[in-house]
N, C-alpha and C. Protein backbone atom coordinates (compact mmCIF):
# COMPACT_ATOMS: atom_id res chain seq x y z
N UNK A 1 35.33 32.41 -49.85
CA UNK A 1 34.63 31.92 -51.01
C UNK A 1 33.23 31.45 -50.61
N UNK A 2 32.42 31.65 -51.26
CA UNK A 2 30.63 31.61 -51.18
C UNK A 2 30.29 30.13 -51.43
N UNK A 3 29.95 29.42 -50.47
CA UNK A 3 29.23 28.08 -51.42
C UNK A 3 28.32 28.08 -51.81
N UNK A 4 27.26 28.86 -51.55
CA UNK A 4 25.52 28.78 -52.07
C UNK A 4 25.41 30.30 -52.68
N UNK A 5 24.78 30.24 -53.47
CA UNK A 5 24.62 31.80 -54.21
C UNK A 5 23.22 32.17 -53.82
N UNK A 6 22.94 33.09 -53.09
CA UNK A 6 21.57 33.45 -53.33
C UNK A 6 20.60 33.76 -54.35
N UNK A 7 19.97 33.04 -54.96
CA UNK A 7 18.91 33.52 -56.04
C UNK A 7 18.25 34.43 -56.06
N UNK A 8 18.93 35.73 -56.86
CA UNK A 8 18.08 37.18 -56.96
C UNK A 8 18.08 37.81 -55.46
N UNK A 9 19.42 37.73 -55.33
CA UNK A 9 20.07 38.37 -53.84
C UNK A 9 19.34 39.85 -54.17
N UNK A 10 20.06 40.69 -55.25
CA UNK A 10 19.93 41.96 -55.73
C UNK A 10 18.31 42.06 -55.64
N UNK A 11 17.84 41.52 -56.33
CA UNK A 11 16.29 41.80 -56.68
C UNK A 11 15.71 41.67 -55.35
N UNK A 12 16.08 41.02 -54.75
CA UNK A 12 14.99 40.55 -53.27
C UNK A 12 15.25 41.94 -52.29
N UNK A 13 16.79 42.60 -52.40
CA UNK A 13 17.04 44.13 -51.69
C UNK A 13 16.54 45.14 -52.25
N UNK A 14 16.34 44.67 -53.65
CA UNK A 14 15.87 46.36 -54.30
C UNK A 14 14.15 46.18 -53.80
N UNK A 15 13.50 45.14 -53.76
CA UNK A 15 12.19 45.16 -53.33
C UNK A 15 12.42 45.35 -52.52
N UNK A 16 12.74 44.86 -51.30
CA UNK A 16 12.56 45.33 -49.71
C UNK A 16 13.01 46.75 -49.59
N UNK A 17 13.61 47.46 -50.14
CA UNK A 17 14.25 48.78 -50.20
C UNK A 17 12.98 49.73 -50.62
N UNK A 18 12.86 49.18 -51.58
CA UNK A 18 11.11 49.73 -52.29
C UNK A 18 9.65 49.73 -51.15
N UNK A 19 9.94 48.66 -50.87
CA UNK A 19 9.15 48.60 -49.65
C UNK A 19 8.88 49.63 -48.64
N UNK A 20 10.42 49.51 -48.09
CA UNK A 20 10.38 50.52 -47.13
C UNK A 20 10.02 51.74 -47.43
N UNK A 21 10.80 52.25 -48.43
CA UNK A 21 10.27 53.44 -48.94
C UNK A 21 8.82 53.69 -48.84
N UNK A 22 7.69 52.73 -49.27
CA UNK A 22 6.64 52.94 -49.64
C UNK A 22 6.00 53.73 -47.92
N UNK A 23 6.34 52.26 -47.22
CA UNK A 23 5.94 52.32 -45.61
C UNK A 23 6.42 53.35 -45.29
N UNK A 24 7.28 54.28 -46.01
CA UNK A 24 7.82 55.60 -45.05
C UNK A 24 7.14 56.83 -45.40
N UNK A 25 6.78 56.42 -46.67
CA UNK A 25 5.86 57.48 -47.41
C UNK A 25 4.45 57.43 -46.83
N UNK A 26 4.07 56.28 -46.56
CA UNK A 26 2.77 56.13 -46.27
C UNK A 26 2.42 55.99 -44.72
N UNK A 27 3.48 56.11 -43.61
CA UNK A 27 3.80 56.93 -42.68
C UNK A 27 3.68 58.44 -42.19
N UNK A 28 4.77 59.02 -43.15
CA UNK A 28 4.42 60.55 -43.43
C UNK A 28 3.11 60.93 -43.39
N UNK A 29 2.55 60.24 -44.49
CA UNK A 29 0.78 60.75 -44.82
C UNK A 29 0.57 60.58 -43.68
N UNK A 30 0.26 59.32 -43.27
CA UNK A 30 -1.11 59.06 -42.17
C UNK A 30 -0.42 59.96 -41.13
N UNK A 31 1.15 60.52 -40.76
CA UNK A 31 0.70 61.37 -39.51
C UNK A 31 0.45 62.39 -40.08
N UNK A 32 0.55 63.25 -40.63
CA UNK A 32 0.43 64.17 -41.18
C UNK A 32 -1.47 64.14 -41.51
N UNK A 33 -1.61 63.35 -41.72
CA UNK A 33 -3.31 62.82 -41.79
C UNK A 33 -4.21 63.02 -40.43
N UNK A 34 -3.11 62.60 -39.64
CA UNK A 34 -3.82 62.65 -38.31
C UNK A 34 -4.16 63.65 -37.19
N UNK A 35 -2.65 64.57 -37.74
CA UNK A 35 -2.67 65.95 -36.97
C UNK A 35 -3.60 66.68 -37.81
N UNK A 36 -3.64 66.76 -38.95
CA UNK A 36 -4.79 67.12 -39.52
C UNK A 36 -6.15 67.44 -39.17
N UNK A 37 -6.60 66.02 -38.73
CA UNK A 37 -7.56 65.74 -38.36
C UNK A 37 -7.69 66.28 -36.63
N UNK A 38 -7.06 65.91 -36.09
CA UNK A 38 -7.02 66.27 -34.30
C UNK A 38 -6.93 68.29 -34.79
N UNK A 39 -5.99 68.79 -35.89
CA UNK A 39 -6.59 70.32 -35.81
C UNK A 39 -8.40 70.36 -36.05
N UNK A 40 -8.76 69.57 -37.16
CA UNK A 40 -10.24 69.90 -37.88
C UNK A 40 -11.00 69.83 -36.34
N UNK A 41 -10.67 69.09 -35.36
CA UNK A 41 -11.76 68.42 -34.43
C UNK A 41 -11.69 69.87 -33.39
N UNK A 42 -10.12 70.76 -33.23
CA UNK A 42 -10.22 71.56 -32.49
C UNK A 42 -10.79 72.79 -33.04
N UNK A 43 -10.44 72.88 -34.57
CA UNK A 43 -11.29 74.12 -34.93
C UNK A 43 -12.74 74.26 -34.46
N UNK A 44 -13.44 72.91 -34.64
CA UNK A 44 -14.41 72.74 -34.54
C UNK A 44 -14.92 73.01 -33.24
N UNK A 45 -14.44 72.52 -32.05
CA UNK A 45 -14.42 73.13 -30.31
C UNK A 45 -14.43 74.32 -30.71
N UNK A 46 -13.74 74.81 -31.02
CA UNK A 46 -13.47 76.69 -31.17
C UNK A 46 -14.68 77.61 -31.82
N UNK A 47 -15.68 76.68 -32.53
CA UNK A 47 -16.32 76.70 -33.60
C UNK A 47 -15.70 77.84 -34.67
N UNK A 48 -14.59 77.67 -35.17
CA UNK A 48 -13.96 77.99 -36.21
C UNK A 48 -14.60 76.93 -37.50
N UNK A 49 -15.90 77.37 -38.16
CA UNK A 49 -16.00 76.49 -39.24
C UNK A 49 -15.53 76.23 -40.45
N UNK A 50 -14.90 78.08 -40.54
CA UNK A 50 -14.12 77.97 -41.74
C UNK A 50 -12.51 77.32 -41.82
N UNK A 51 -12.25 77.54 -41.08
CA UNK A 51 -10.84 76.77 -40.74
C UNK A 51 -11.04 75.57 -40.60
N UNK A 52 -11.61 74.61 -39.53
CA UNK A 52 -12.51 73.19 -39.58
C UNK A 52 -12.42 72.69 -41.70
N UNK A 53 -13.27 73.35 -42.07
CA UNK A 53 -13.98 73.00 -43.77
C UNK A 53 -12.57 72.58 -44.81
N UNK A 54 -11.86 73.80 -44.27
CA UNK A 54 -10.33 74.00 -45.11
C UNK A 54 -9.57 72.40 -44.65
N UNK A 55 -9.31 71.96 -43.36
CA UNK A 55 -9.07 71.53 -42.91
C UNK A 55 -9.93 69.24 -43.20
N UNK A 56 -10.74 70.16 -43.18
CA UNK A 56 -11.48 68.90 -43.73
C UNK A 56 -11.50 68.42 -45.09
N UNK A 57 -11.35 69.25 -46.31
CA UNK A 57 -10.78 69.44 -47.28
C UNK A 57 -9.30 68.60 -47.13
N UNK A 58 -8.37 69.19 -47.15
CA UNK A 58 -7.15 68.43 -46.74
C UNK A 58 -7.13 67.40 -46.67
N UNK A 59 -8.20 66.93 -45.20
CA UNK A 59 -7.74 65.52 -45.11
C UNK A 59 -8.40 64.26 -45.97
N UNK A 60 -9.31 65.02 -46.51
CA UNK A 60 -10.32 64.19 -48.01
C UNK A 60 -8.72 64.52 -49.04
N UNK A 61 -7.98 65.28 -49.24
CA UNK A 61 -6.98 64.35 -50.31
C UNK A 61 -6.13 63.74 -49.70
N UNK A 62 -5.86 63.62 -47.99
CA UNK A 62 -4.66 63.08 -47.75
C UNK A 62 -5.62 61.67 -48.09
N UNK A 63 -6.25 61.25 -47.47
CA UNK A 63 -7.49 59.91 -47.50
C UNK A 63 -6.85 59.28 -48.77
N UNK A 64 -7.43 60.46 -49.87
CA UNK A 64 -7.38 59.87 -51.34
C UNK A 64 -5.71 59.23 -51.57
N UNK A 65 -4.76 59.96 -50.96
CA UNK A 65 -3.75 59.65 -51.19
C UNK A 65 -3.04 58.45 -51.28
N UNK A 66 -3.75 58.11 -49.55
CA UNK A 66 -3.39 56.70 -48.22
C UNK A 66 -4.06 55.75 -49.40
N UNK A 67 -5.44 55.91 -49.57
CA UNK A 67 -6.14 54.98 -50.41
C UNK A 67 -5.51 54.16 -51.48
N UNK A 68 -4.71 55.34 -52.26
CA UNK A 68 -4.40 54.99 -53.47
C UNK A 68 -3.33 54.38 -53.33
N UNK A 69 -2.39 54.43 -52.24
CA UNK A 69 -1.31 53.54 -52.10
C UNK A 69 -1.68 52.40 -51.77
N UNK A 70 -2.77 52.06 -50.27
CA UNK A 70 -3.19 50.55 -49.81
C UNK A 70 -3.97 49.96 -50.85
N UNK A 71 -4.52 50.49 -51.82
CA UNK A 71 -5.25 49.72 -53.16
C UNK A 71 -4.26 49.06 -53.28
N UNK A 72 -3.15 49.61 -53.99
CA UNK A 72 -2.77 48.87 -55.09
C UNK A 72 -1.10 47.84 -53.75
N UNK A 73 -1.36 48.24 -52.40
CA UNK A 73 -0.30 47.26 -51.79
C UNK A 73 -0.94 47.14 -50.30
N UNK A 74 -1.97 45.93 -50.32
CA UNK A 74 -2.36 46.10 -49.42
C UNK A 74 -1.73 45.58 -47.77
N UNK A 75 -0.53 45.23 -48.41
CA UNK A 75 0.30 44.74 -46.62
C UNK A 75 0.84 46.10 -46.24
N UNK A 76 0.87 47.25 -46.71
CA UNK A 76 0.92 48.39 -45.65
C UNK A 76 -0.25 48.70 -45.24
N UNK A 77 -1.14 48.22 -44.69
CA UNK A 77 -2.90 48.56 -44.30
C UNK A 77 -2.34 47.90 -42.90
N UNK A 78 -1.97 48.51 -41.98
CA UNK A 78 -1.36 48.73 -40.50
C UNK A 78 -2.19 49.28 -39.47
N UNK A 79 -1.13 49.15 -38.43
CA UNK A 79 -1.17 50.38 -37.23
C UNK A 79 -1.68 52.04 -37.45
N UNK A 80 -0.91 52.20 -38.08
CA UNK A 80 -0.72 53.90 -38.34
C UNK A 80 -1.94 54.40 -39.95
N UNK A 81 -1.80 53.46 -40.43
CA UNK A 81 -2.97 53.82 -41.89
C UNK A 81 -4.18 53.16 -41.01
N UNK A 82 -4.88 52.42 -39.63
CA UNK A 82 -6.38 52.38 -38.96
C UNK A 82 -6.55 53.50 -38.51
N UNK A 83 -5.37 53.64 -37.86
CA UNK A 83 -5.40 54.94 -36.91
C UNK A 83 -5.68 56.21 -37.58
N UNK A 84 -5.33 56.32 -38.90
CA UNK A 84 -5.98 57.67 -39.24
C UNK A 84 -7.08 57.66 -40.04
N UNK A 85 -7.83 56.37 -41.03
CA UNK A 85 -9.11 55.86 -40.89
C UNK A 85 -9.97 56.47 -39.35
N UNK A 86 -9.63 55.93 -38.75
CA UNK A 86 -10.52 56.22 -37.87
C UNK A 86 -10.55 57.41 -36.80
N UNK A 87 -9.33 58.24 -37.26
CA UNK A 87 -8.99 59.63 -36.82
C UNK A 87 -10.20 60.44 -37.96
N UNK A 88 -9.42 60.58 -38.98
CA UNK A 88 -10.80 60.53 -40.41
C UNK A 88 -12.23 61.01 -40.06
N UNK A 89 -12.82 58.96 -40.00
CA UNK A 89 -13.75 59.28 -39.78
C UNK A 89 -14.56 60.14 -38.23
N UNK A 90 -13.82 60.39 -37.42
CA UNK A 90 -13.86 60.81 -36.47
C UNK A 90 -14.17 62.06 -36.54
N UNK A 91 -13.28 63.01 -36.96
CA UNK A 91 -13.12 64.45 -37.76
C UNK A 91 -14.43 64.97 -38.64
N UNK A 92 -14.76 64.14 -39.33
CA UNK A 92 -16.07 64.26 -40.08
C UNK A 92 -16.92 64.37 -39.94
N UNK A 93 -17.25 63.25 -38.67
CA UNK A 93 -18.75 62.89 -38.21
C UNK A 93 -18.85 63.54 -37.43
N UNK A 94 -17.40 64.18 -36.55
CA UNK A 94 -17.91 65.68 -35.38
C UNK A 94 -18.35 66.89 -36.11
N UNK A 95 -17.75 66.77 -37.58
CA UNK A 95 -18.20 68.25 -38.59
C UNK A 95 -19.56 67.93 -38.92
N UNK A 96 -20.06 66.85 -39.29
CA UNK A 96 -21.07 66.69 -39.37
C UNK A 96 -22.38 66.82 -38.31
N UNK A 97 -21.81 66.75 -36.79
CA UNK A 97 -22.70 66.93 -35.93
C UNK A 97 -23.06 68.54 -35.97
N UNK A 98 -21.49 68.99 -35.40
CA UNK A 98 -21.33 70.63 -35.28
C UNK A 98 -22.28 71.29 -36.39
N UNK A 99 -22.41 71.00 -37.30
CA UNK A 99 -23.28 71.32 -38.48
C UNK A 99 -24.37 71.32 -38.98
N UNK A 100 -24.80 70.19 -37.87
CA UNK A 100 -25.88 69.70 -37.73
C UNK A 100 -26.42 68.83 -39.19
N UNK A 101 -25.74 67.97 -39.53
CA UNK A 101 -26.04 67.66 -40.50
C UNK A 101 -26.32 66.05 -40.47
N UNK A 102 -27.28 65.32 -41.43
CA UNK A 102 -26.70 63.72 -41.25
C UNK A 102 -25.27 63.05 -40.96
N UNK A 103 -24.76 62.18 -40.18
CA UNK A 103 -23.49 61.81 -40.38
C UNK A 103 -23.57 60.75 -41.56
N UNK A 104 -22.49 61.05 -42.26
CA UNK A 104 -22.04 60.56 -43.30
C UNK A 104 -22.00 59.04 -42.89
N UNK A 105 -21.99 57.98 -43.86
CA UNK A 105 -21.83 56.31 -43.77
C UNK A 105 -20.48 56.01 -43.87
N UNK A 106 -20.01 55.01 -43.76
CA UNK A 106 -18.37 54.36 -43.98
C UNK A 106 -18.65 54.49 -45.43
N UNK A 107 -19.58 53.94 -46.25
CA UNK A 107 -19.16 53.95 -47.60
C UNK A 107 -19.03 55.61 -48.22
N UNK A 108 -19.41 56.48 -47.49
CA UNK A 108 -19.52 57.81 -48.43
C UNK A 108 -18.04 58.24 -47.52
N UNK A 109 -17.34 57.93 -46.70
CA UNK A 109 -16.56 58.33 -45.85
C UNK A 109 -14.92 57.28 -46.84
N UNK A 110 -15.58 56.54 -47.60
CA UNK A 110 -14.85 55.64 -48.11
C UNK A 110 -13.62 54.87 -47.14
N UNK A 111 -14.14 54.55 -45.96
CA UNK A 111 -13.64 53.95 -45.24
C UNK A 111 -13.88 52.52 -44.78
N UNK A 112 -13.19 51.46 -44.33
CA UNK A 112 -13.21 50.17 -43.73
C UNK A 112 -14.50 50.52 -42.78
N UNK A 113 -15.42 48.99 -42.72
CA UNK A 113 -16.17 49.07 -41.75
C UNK A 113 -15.47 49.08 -40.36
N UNK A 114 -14.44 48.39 -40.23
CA UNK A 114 -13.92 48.76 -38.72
C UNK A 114 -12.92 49.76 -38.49
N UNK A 115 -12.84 50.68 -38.71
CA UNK A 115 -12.21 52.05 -38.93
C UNK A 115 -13.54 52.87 -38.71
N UNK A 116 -14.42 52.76 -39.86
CA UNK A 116 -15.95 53.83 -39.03
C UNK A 116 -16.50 53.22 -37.85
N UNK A 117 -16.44 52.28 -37.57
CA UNK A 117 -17.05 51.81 -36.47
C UNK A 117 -15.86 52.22 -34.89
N UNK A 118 -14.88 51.92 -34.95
CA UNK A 118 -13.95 52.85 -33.62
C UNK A 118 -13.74 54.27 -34.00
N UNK A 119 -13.94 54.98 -35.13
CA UNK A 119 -14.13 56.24 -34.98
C UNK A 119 -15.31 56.66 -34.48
N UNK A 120 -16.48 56.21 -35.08
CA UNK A 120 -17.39 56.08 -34.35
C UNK A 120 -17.68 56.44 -32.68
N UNK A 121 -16.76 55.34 -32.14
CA UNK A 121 -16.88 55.05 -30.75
C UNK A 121 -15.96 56.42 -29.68
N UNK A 122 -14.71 56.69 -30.84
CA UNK A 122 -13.93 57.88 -30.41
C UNK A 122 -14.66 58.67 -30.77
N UNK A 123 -15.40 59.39 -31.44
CA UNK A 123 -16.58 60.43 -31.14
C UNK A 123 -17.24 60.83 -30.06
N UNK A 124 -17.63 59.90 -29.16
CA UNK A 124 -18.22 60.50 -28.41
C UNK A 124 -18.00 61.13 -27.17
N UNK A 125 -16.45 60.60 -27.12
CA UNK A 125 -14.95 61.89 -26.41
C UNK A 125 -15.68 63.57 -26.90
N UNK A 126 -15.16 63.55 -28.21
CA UNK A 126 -15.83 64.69 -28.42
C UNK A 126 -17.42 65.57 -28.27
N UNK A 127 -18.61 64.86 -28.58
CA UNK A 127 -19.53 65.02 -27.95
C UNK A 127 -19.39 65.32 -26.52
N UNK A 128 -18.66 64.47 -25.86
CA UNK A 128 -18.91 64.85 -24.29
C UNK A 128 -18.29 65.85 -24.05
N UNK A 129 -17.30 66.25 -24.78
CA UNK A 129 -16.56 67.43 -24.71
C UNK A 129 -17.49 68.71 -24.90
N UNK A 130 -17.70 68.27 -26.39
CA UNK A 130 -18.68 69.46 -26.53
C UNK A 130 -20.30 69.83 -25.56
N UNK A 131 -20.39 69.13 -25.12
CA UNK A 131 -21.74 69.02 -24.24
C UNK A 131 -21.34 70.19 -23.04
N UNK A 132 -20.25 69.30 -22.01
CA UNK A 132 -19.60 70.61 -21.24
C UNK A 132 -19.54 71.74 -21.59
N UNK A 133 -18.69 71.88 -22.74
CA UNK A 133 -18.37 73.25 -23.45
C UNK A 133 -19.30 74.02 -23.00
N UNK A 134 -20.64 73.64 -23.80
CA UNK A 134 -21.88 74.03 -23.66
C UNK A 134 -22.36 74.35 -22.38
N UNK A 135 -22.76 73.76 -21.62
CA UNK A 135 -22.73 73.81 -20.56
C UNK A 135 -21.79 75.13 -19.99
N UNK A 136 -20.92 74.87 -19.85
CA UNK A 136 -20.07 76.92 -19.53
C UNK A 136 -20.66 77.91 -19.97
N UNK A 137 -21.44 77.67 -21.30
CA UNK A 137 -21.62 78.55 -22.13
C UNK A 137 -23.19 79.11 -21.50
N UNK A 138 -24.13 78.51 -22.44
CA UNK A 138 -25.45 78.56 -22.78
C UNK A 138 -26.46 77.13 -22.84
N UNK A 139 -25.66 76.43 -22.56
CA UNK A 139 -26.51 75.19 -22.51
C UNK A 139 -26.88 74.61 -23.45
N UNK A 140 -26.65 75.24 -24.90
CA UNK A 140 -27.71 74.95 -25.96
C UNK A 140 -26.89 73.60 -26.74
N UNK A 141 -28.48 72.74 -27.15
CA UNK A 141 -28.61 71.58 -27.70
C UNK A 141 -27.70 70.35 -26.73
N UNK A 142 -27.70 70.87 -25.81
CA UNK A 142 -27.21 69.45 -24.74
C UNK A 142 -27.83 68.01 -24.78
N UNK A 143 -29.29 68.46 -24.44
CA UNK A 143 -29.99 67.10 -24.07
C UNK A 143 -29.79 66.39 -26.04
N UNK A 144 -29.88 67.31 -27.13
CA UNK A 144 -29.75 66.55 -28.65
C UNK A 144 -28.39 65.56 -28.57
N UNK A 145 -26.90 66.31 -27.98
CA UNK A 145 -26.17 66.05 -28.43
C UNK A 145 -26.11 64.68 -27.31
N UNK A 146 -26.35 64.49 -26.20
CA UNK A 146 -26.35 63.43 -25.25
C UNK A 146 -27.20 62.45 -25.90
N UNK A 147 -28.45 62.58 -26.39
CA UNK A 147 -29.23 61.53 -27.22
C UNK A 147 -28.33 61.33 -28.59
N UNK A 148 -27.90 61.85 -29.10
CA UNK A 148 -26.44 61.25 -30.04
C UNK A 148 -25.28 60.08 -29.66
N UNK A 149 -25.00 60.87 -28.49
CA UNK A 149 -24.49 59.48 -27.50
C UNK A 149 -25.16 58.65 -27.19
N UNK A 150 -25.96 58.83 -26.72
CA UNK A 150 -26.77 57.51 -26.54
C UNK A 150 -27.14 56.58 -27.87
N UNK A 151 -27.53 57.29 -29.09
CA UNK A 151 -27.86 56.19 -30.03
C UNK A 151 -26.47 55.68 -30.88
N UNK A 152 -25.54 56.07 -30.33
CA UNK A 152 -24.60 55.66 -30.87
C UNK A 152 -23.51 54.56 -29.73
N UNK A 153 -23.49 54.89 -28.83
CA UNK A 153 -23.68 53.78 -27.61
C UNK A 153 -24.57 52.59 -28.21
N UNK A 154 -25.99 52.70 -28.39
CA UNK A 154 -26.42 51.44 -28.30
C UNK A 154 -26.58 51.05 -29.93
N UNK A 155 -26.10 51.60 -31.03
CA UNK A 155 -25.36 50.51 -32.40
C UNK A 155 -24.43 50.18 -31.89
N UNK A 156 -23.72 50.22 -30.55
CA UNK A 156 -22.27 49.28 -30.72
C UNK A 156 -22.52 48.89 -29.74
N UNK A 157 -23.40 48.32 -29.00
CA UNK A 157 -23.62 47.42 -28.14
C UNK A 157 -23.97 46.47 -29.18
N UNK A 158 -24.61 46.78 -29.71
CA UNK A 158 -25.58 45.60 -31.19
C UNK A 158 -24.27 45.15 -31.54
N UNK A 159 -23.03 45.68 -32.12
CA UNK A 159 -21.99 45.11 -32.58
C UNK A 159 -21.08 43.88 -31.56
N UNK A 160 -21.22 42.48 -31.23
CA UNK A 160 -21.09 41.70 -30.67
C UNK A 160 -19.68 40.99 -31.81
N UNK A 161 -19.01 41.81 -31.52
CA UNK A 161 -17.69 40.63 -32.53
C UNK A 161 -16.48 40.46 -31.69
N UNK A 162 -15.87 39.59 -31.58
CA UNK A 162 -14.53 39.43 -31.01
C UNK A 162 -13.94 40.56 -31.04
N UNK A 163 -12.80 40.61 -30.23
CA UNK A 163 -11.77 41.85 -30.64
C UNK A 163 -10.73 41.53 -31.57
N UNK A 164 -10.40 40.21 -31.71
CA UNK A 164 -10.22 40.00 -32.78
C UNK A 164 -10.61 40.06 -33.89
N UNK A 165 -11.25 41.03 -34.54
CA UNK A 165 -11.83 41.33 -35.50
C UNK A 165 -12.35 42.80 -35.93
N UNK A 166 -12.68 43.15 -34.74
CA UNK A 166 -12.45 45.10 -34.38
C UNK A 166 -11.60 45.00 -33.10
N UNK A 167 -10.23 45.12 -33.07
CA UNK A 167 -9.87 45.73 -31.51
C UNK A 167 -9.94 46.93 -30.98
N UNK A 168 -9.82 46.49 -29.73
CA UNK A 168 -10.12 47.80 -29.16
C UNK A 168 -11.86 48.20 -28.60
N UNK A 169 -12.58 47.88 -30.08
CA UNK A 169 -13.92 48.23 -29.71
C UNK A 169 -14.64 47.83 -28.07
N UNK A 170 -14.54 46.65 -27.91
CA UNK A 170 -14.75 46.50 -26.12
C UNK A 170 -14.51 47.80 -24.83
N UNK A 171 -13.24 47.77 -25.19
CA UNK A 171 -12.50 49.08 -24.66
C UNK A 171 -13.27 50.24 -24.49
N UNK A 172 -13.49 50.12 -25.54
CA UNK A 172 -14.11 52.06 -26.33
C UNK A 172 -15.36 52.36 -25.61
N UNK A 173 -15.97 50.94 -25.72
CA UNK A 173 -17.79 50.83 -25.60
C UNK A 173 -17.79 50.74 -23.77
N UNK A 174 -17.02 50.37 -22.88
CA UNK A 174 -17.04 50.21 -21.78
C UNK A 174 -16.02 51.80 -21.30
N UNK A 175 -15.26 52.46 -22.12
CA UNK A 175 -15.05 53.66 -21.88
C UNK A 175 -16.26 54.58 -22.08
N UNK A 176 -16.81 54.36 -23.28
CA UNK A 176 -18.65 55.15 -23.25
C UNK A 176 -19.54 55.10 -22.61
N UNK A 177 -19.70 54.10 -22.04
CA UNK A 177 -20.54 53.55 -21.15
C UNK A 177 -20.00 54.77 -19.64
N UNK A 178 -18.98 54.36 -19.65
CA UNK A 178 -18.80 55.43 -17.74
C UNK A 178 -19.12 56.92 -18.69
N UNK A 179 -18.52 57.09 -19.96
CA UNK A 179 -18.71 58.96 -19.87
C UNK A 179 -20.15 59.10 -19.98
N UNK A 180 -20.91 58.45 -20.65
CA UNK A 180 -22.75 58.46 -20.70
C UNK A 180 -22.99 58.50 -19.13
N UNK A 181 -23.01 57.87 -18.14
CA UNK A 181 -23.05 57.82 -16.71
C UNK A 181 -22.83 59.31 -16.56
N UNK A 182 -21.60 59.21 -16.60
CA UNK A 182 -20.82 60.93 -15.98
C UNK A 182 -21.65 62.34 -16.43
N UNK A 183 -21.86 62.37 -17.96
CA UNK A 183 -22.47 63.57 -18.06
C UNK A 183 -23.77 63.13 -18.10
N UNK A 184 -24.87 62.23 -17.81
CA UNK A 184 -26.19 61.62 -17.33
C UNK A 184 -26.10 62.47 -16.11
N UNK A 185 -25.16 62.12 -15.21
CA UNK A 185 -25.59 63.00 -13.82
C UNK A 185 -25.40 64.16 -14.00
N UNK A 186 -24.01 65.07 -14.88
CA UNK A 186 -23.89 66.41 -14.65
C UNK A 186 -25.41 66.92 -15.20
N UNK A 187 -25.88 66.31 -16.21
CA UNK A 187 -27.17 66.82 -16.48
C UNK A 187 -28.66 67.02 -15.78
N UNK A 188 -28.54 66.17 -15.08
CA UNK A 188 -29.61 65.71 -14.04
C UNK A 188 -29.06 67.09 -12.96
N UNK A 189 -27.65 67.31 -12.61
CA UNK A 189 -27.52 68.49 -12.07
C UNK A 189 -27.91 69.64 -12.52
N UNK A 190 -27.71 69.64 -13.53
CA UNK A 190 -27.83 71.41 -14.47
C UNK A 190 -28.95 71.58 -14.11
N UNK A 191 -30.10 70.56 -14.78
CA UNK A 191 -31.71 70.49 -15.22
C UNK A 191 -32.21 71.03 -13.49
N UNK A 192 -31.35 70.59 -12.53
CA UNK A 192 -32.15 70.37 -11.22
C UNK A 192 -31.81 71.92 -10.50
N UNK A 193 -30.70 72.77 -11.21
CA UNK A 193 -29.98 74.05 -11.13
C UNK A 193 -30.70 75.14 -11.54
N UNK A 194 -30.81 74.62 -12.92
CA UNK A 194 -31.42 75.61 -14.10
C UNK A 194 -33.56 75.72 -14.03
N UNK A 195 -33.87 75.26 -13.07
CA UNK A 195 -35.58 75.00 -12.65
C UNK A 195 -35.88 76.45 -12.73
């Protein structure tokens, strides 16, 4: 026999049940968001632009999707929904380089300032990637895409905030810091090759 009754036992499981659901749905997306995005970044290595575009497409409705759920409940705004924010913006701003085009802002990217700002910083993985590439290839637009790194290196030196507040970013910026070094010299090699 029960001595205390729980108040809205039922109701308090059907929410948490609801809950979960939501978090599982909004799971799904963001990986599904993310592989997405890690394909758009390889089409783009490949320079497959049309596949990349299709691809980038996609992940502008998965975005819209994630969005429309953390609007309206914002305690699933996690682990796994930053991570593809800033997978996202990551994906974009390499289509945007490859393209040669302005990179897009957090607000036209409709993303958190600290989500564009560590995608941001994971960009320039790719740049350095693509720089090499280049390098195998033909060389072309190296020294542009290294001055990309560089001005994007030093907006996040300017960014001085706890990591409590962007984590990770420390990390990122002292991981950029050695790959700027690294392909600084392979270049200083090429240039001293290629005379």
């Amino acid at each position: 026999m029960k001595i205390y009754n729980i108040p809205l036992r039922d109701s308090l499981i059907e929410v948490l049940n609801r809950k979960e659901e939501l978090r599982n749905r909004i799971f799904d997306l963001c990986r599904k968001g993310i592989r997405s995005c890690a394909r758009t970044i390889n089409a783009l290595h490949r320079s497959d632009i049309d596949k990349a575009e299709n691809l980038i497409t996609e992940t502008e409705e998965l975005r819209k999707q994630i969005a429309k759920i953390v609007l309206g409940t914002p305690w699933v705004y996690h682990g796994i929904v930053s991570s593809f924010f800033q997978e996202y913006t990551e994906a974009h701003l390499f289509y945007c380089i490859c393209k040669d085009l302005p990179l897009k802002s957090y607000k036209e990217l409709a993303v958190r300032e600290e989500d564009y700002i560590l995608g941001l910083a994971d960009l320039t993985g790719e740049i350095s990637r693509n720089i090499l590439d280049s390098l195998r290839k033909d060389g072309k637009n190296i020294y542009k895409l290294f001055q990309i790194m560089e001005d994007i290196y030093e907006f996040l030196v300017e960014i001085d905030t706890p990591d409590s507040l962007i984590p990770g970013l420390r990390h990122k910026k002292d991981v950029l810091r050695g790959q700027l070094q690294k392909i600084r010299e392979i270049l200083v090699l090429y240039k001293i090759n290629h005379r």
